[in-house]
C-alpha atoms as a PDB file:
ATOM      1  CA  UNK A   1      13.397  14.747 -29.752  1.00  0.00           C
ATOM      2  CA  UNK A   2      16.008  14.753 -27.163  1.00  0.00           C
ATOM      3  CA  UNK A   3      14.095  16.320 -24.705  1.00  0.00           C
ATOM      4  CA  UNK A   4      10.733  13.769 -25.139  1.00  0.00           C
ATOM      5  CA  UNK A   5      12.949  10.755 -24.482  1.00  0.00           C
ATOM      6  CA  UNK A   6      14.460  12.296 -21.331  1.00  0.00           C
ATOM      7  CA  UNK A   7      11.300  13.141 -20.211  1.00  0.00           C
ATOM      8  CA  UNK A   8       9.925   9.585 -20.862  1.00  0.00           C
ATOM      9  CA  UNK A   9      13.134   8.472 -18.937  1.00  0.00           C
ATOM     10  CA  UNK A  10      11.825  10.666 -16.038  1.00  0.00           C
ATOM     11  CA  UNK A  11       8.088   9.080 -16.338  1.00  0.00           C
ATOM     12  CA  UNK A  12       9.536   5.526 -16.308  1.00  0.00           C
ATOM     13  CA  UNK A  13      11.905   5.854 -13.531  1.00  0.00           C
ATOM     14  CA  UNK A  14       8.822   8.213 -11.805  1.00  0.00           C
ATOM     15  CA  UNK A  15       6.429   4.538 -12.358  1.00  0.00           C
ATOM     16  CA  UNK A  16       9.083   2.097 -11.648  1.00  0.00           C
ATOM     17  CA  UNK A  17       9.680   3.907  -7.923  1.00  0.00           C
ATOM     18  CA  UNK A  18       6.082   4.273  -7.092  1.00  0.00           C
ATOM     19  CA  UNK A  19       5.295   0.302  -7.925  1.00  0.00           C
ATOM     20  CA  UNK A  20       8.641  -0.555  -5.823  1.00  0.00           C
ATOM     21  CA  UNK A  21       7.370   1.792  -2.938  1.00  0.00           C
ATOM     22  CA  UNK A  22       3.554   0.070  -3.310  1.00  0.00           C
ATOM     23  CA  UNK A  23       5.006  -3.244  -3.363  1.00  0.00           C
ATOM     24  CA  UNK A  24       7.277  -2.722   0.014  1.00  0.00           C
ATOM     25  CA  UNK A  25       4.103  -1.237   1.595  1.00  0.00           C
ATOM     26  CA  UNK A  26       2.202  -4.275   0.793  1.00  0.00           C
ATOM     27  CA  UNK A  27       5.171  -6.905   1.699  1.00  0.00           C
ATOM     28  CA  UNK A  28       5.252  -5.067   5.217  1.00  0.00           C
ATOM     29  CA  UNK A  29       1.477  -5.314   5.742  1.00  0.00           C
ATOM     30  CA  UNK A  30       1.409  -8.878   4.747  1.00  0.00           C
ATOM     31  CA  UNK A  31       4.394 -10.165   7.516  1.00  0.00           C
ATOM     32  CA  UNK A  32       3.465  -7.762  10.329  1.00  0.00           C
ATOM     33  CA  UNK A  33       2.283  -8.745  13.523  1.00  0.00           C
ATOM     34  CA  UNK A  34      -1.556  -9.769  14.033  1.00  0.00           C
ATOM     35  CA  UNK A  35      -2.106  -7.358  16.785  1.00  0.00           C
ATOM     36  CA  UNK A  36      -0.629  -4.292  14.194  1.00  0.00           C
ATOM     37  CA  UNK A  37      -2.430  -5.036  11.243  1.00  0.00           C
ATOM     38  CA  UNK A  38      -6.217  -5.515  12.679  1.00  0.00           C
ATOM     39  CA  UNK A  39      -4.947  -1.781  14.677  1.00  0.00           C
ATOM     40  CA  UNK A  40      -4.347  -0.349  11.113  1.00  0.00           C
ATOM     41  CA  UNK A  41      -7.820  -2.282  10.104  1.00  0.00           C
ATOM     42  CA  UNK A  42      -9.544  -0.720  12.216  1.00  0.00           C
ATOM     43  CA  UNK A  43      -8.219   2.744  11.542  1.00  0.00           C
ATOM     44  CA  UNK A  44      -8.550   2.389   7.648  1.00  0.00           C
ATOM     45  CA  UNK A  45     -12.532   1.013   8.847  1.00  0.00           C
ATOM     46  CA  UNK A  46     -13.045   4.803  10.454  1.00  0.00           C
ATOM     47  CA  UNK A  47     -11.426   6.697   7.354  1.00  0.00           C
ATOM     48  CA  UNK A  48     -11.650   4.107   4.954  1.00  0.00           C
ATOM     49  CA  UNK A  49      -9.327   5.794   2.105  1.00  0.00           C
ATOM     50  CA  UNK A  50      -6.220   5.469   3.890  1.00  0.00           C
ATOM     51  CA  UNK A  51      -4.238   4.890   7.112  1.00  0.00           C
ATOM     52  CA  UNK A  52      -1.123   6.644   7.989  1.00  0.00           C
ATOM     53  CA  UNK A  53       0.810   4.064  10.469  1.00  0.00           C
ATOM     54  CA  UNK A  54       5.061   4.789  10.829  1.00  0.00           C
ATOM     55  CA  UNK A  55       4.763   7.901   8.256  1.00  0.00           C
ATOM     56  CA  UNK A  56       3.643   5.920   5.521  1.00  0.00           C
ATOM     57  CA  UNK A  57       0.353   6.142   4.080  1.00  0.00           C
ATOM     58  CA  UNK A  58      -1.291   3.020   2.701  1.00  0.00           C
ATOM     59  CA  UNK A  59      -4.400   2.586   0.832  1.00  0.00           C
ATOM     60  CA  UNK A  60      -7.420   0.965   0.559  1.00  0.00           C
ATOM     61  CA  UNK A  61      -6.338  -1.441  -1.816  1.00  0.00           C
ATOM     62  CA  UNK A  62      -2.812  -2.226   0.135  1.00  0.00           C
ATOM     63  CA  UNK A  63      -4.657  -2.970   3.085  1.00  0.00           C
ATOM     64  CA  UNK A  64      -7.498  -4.516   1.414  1.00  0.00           C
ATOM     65  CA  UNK A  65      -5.359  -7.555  -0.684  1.00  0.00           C
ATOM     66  CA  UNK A  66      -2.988  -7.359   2.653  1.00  0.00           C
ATOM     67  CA  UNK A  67      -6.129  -8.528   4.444  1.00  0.00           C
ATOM     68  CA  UNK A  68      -6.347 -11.265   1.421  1.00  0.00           C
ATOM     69  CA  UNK A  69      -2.884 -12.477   1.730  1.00  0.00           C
ATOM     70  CA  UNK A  70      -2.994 -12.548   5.417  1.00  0.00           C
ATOM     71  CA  UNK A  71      -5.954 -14.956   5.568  1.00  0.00           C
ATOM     72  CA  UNK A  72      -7.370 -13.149   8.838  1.00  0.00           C
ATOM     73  CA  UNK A  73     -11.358 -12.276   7.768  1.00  0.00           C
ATOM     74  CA  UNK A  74     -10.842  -8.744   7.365  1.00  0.00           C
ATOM     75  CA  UNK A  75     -11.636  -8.352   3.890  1.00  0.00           C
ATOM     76  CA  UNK A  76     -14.980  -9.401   4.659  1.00  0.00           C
ATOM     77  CA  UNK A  77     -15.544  -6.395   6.396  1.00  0.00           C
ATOM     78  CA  UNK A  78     -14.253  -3.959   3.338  1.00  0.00           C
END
């Protein structure tokens, strides 16, 4: 019994660290530079899973609601 909650514990914490790492990702795509993010764009249009840029990966659906939040026209490409 012990051991299931700890191990739940270990999920949650696992979860809760992956959403806060997604949602950094996406806050830096959304406020960088013009110039940066149609670079990435363009990368992520060649592989079109996802772009590794400053040894972080992002994904299709980072860059993709980045692309909505920024307001530029990319996401008409996707």
């Amino acid at each position: 019994m012990l051991g299931e909650w700890i191990k739940q514990q270990i999920e949650e914490q696992e979860r809760r660290e992956e959403r806060e790492r997604l949602d950094r990702q996406y806050k830096h795509l959304v406020t960088m530079p013009a110039n940066t993010f149609a670079a990435i764009y363009a990368e992520f249009q060649e592989d079109f899973f996802s772009v590794k840029f400053n040894d972080e990966w992002y994904g299709d659906w980072q860059i993709y609601h980045a692309s909505l939040a920024r307001d530029e026209g990319y996401e008409d490409f996707i």
